[in-house]
C-alpha atoms as a PDB file:
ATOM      1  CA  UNK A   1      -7.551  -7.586  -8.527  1.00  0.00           C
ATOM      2  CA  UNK A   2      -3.984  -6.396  -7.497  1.00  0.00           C
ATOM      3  CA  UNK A   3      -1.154  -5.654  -9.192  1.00  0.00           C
ATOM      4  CA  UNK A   4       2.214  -5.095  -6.719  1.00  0.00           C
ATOM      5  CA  UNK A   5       5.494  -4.560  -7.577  1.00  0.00           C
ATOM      6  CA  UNK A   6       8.563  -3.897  -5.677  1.00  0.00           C
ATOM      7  CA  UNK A   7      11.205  -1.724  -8.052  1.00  0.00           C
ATOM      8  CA  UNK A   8      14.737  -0.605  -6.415  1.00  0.00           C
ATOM      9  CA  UNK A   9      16.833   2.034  -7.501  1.00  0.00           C
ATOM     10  CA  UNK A  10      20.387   1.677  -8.273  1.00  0.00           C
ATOM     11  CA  UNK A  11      23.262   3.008  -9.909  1.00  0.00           C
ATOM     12  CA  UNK A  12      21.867   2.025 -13.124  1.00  0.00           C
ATOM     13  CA  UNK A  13      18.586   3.511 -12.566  1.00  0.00           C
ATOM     14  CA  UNK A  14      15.223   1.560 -11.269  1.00  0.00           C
ATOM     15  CA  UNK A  15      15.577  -1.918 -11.085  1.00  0.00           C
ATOM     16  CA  UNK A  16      12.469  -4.523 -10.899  1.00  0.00           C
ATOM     17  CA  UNK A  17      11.816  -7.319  -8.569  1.00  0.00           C
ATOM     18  CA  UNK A  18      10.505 -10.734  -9.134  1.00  0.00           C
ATOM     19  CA  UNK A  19       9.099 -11.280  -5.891  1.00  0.00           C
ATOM     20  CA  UNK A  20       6.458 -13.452  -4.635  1.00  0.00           C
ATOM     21  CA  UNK A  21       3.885 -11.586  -2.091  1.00  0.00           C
ATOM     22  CA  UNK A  22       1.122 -14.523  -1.491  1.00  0.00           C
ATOM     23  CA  UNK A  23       2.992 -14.884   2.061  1.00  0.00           C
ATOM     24  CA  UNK A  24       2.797 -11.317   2.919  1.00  0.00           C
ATOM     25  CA  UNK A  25       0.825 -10.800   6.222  1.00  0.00           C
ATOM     26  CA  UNK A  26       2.482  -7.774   7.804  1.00  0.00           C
ATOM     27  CA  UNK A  27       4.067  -4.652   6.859  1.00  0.00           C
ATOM     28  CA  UNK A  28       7.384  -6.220   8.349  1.00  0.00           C
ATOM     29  CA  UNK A  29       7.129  -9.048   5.700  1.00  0.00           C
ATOM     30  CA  UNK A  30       6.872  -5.985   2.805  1.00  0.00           C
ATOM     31  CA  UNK A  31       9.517  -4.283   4.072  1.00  0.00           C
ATOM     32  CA  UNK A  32      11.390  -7.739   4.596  1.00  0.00           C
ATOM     33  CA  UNK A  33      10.930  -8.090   0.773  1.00  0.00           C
ATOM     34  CA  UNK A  34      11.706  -4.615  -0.263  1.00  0.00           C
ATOM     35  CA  UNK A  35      14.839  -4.777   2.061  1.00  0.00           C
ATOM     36  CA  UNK A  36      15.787  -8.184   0.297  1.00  0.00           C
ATOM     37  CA  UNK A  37      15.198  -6.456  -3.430  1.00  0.00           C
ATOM     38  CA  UNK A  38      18.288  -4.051  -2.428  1.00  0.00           C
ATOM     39  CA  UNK A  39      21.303  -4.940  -2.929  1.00  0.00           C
ATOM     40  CA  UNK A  40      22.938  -2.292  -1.271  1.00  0.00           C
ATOM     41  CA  UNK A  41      20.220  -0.453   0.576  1.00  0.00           C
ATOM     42  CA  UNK A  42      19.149   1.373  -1.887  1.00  0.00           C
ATOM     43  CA  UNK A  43      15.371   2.478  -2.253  1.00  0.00           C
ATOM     44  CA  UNK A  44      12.844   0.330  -2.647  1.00  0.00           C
ATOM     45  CA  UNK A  45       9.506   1.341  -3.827  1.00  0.00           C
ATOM     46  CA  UNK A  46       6.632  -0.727  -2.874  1.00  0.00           C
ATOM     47  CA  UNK A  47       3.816  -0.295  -5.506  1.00  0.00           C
ATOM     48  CA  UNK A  48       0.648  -1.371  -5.185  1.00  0.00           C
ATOM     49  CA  UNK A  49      -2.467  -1.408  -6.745  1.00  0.00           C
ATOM     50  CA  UNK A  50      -6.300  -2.460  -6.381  1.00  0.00           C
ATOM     51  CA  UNK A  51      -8.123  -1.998  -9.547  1.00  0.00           C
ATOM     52  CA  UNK A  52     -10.135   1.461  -9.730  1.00  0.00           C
ATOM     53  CA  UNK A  53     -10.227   1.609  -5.883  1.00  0.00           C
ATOM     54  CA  UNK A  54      -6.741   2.868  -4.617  1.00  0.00           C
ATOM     55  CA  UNK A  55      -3.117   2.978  -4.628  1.00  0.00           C
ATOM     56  CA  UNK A  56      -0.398   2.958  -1.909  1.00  0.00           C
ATOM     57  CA  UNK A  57       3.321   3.477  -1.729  1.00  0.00           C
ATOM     58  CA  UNK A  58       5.683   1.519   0.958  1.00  0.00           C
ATOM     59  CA  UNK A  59       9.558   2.869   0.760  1.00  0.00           C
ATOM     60  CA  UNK A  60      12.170   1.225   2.187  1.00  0.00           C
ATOM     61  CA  UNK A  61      15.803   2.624   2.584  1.00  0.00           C
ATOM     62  CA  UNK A  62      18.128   0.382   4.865  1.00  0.00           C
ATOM     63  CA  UNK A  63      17.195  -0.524   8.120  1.00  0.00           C
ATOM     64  CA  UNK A  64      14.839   3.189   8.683  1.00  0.00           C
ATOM     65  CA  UNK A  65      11.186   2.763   8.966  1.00  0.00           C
ATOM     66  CA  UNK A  66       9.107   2.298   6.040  1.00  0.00           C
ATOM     67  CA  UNK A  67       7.413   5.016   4.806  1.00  0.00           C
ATOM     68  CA  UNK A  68       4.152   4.571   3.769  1.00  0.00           C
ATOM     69  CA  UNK A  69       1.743   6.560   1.733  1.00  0.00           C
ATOM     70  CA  UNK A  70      -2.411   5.321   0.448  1.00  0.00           C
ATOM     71  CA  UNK A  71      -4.235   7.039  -1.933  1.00  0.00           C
ATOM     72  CA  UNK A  72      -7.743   6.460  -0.194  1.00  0.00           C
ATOM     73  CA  UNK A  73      -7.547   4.763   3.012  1.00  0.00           C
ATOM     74  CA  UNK A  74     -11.056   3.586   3.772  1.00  0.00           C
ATOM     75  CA  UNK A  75     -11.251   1.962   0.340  1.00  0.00           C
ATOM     76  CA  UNK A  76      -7.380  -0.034   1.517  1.00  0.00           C
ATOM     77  CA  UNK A  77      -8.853  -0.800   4.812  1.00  0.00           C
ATOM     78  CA  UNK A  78     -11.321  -3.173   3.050  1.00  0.00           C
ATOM     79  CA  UNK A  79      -8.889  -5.175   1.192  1.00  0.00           C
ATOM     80  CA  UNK A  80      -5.746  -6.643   2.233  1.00  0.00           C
ATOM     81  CA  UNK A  81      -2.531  -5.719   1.537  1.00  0.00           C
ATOM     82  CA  UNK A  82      -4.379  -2.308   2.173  1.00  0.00           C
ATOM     83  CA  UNK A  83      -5.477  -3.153   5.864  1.00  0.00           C
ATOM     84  CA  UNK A  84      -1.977  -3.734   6.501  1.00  0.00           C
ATOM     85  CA  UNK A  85      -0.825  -0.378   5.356  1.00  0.00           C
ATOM     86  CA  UNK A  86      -3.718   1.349   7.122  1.00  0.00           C
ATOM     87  CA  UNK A  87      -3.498  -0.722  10.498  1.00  0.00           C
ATOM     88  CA  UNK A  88       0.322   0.963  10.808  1.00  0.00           C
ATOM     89  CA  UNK A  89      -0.828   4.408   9.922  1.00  0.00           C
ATOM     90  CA  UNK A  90      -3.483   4.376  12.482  1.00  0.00           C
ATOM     91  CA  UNK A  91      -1.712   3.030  15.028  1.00  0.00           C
ATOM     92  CA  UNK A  92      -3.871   0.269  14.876  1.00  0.00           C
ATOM     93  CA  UNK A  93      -2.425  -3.605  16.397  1.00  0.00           C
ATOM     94  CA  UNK A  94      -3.590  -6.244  13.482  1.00  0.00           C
ATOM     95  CA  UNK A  95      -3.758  -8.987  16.444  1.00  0.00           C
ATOM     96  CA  UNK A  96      -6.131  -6.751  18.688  1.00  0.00           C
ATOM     97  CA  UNK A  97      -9.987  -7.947  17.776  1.00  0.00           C
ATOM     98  CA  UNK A  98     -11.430  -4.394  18.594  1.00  0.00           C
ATOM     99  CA  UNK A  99      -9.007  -2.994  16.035  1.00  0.00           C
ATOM    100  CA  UNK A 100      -9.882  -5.537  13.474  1.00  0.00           C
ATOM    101  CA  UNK A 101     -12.008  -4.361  10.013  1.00  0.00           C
ATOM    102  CA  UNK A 102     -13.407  -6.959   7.962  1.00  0.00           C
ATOM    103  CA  UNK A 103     -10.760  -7.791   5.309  1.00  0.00           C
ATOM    104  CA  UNK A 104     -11.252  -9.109   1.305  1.00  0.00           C
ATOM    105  CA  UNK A 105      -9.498 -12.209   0.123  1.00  0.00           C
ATOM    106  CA  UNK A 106      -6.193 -10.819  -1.265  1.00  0.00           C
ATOM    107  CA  UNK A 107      -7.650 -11.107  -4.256  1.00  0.00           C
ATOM    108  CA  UNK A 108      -9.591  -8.128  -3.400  1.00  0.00           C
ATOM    109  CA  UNK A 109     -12.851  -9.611  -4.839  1.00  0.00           C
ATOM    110  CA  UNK A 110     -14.891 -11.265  -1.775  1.00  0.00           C
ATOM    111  CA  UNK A 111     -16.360  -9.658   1.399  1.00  0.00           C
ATOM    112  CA  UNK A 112     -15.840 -11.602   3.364  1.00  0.00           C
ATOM    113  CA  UNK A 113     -17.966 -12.930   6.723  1.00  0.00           C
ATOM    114  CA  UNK A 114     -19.895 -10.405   8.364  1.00  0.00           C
ATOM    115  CA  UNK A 115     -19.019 -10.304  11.950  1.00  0.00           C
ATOM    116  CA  UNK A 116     -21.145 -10.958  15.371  1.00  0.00           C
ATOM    117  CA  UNK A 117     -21.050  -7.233  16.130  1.00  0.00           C
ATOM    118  CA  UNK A 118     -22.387  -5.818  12.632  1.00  0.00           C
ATOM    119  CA  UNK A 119     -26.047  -6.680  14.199  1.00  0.00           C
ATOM    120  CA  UNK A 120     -25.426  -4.906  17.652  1.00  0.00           C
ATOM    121  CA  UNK A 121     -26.074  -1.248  15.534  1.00  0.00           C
ATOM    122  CA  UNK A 122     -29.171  -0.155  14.526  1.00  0.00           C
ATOM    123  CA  UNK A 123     -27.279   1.250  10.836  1.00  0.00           C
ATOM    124  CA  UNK A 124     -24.912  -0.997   8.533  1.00  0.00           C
ATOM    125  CA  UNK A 125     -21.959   1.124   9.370  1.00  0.00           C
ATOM    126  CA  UNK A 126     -18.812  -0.452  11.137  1.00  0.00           C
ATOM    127  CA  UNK A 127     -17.750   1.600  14.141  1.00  0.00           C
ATOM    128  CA  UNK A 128     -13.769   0.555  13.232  1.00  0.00           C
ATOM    129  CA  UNK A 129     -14.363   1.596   9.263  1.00  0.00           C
ATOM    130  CA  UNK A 130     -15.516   5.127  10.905  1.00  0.00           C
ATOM    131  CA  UNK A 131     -12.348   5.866  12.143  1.00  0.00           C
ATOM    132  CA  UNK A 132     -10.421   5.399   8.651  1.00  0.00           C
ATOM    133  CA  UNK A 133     -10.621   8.139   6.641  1.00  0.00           C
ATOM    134  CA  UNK A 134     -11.822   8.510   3.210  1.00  0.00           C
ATOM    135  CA  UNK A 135      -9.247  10.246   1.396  1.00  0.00           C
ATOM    136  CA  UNK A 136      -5.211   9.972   1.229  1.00  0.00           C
ATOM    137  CA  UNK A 137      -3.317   8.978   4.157  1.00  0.00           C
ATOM    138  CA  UNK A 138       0.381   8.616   5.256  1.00  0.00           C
ATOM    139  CA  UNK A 139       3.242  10.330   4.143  1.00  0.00           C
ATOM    140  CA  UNK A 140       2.891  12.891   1.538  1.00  0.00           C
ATOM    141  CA  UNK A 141       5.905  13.566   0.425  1.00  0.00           C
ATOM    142  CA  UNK A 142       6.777   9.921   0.149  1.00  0.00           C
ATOM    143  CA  UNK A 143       8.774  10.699  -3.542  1.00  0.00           C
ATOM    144  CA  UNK A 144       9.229  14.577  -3.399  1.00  0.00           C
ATOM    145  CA  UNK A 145      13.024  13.845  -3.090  1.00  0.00           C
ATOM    146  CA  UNK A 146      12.783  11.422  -6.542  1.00  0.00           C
ATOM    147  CA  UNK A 147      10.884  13.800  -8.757  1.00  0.00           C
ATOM    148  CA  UNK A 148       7.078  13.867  -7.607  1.00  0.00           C
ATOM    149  CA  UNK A 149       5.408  15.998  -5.265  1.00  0.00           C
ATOM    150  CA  UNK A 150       3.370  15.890  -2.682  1.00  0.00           C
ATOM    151  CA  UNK A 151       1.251  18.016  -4.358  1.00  0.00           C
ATOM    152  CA  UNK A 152       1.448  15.954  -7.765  1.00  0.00           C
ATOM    153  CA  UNK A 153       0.600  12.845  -5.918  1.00  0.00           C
ATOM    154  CA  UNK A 154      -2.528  14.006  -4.299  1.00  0.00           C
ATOM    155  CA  UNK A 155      -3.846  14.573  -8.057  1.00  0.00           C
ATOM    156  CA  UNK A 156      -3.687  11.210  -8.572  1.00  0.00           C
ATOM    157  CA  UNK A 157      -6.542   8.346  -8.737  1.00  0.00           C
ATOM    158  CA  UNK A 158      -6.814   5.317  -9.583  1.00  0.00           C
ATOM    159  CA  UNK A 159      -4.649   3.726 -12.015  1.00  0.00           C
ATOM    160  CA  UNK A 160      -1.976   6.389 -11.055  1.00  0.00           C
ATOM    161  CA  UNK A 161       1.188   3.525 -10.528  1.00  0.00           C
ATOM    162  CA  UNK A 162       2.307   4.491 -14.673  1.00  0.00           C
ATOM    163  CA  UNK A 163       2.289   8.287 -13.982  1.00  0.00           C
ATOM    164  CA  UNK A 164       4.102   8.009 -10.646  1.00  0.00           C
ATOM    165  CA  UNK A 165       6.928   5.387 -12.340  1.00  0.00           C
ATOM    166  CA  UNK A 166       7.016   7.856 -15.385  1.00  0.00           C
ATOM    167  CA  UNK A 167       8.032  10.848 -12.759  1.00  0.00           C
ATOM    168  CA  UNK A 168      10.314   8.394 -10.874  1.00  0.00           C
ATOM    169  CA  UNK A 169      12.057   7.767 -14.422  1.00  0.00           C
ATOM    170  CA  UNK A 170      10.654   4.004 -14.116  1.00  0.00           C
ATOM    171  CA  UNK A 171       8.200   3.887 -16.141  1.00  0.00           C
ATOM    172  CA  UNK A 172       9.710   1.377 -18.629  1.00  0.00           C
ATOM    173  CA  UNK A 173      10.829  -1.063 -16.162  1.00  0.00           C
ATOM    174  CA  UNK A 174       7.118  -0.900 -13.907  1.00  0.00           C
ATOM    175  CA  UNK A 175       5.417  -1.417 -17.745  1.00  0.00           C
ATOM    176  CA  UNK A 176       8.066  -4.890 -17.718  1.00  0.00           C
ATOM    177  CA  UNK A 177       6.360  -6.555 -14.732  1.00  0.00           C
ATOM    178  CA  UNK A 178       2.821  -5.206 -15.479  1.00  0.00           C
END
């Protein structure tokens, strides 16, 4: 199961989004939403969430590139949202078949269907999932600049989205759309 949220900061202080993801296919739709949770550019902060598995980060600030950070990219890779995140990091084109990984329902809970080339190796491994690394990927200091560390956020696991809002001075308004 997910749990996204898209939180902007203002004048005010962080500022929650009611926005819909089920049409989100690429990282330029998130940023597209992010960009049209801002009302004057401000940051947006993508959260997202796959129960017990991992976390990832997308910030938005303008018209710059997102920024993206995942807490354990071969875990992402198998899921969604995630794939999208980990296609950009790795340079990877989401149209290209030989970059492709097999992808859950957004949902995050099926496996989808196994592909013609899972029986041309002689092991179950998947010569694309290889390449993604098991362990945190993207940019580190993602939030150093809004009160958490690079350091502090490679300490974090799984269910980490409360402690990173808390640093951020969010954590009331993240607890809102949870």
């Amino acid at each position: 199961m997910y749990f996204a949220a898209l939180l902007a900061r203002t004048q005010d202080g962080w500022e929650a989004s009611d926005t819909e993801f089920d049409d989100v296919e690429t990282l330029s739709d998130l940023s597209d939403l992010a960009r049209a949770a801002s009302l004057d550019e401000d940051t947006v902060i993508l959260f997202i969430e796959q129960e017990d598995s991992w976390f990832g980060l997308v910030r938005v600030e303008g018209e710059e590139d997102p920024r993206i950070f995942v807490s354990d990219a071969a875990a992402a890779a198998r899921s969604s949202y995630g794939e999208i995140l980990t296609n950009e990091l790795l340079g990877r084109d989401a149209d290209d078949p030989s970059d492709e990984l097999d992808a859950l329902d957004l949902d995050g809970t099926e496996d989808g269907e196994p592909s013609a080339h899972d029986n041309d190796h002689d092991d179950d491994t998947d010569p694309a999932a290889e390449a993604v690394p098991a362990a945190p990927l993207g940019d580190r200091g993602i939030l150093a600049d809004l009160g958490l560390s690079e350091k502090e956020l490679l300490t974090l696991n799984t269910d980490a989205l409360p402690e990173i809002a808390d640093a951020l001075g969010a954590a009331e308004v993240l607890e809102t759309v949870r």
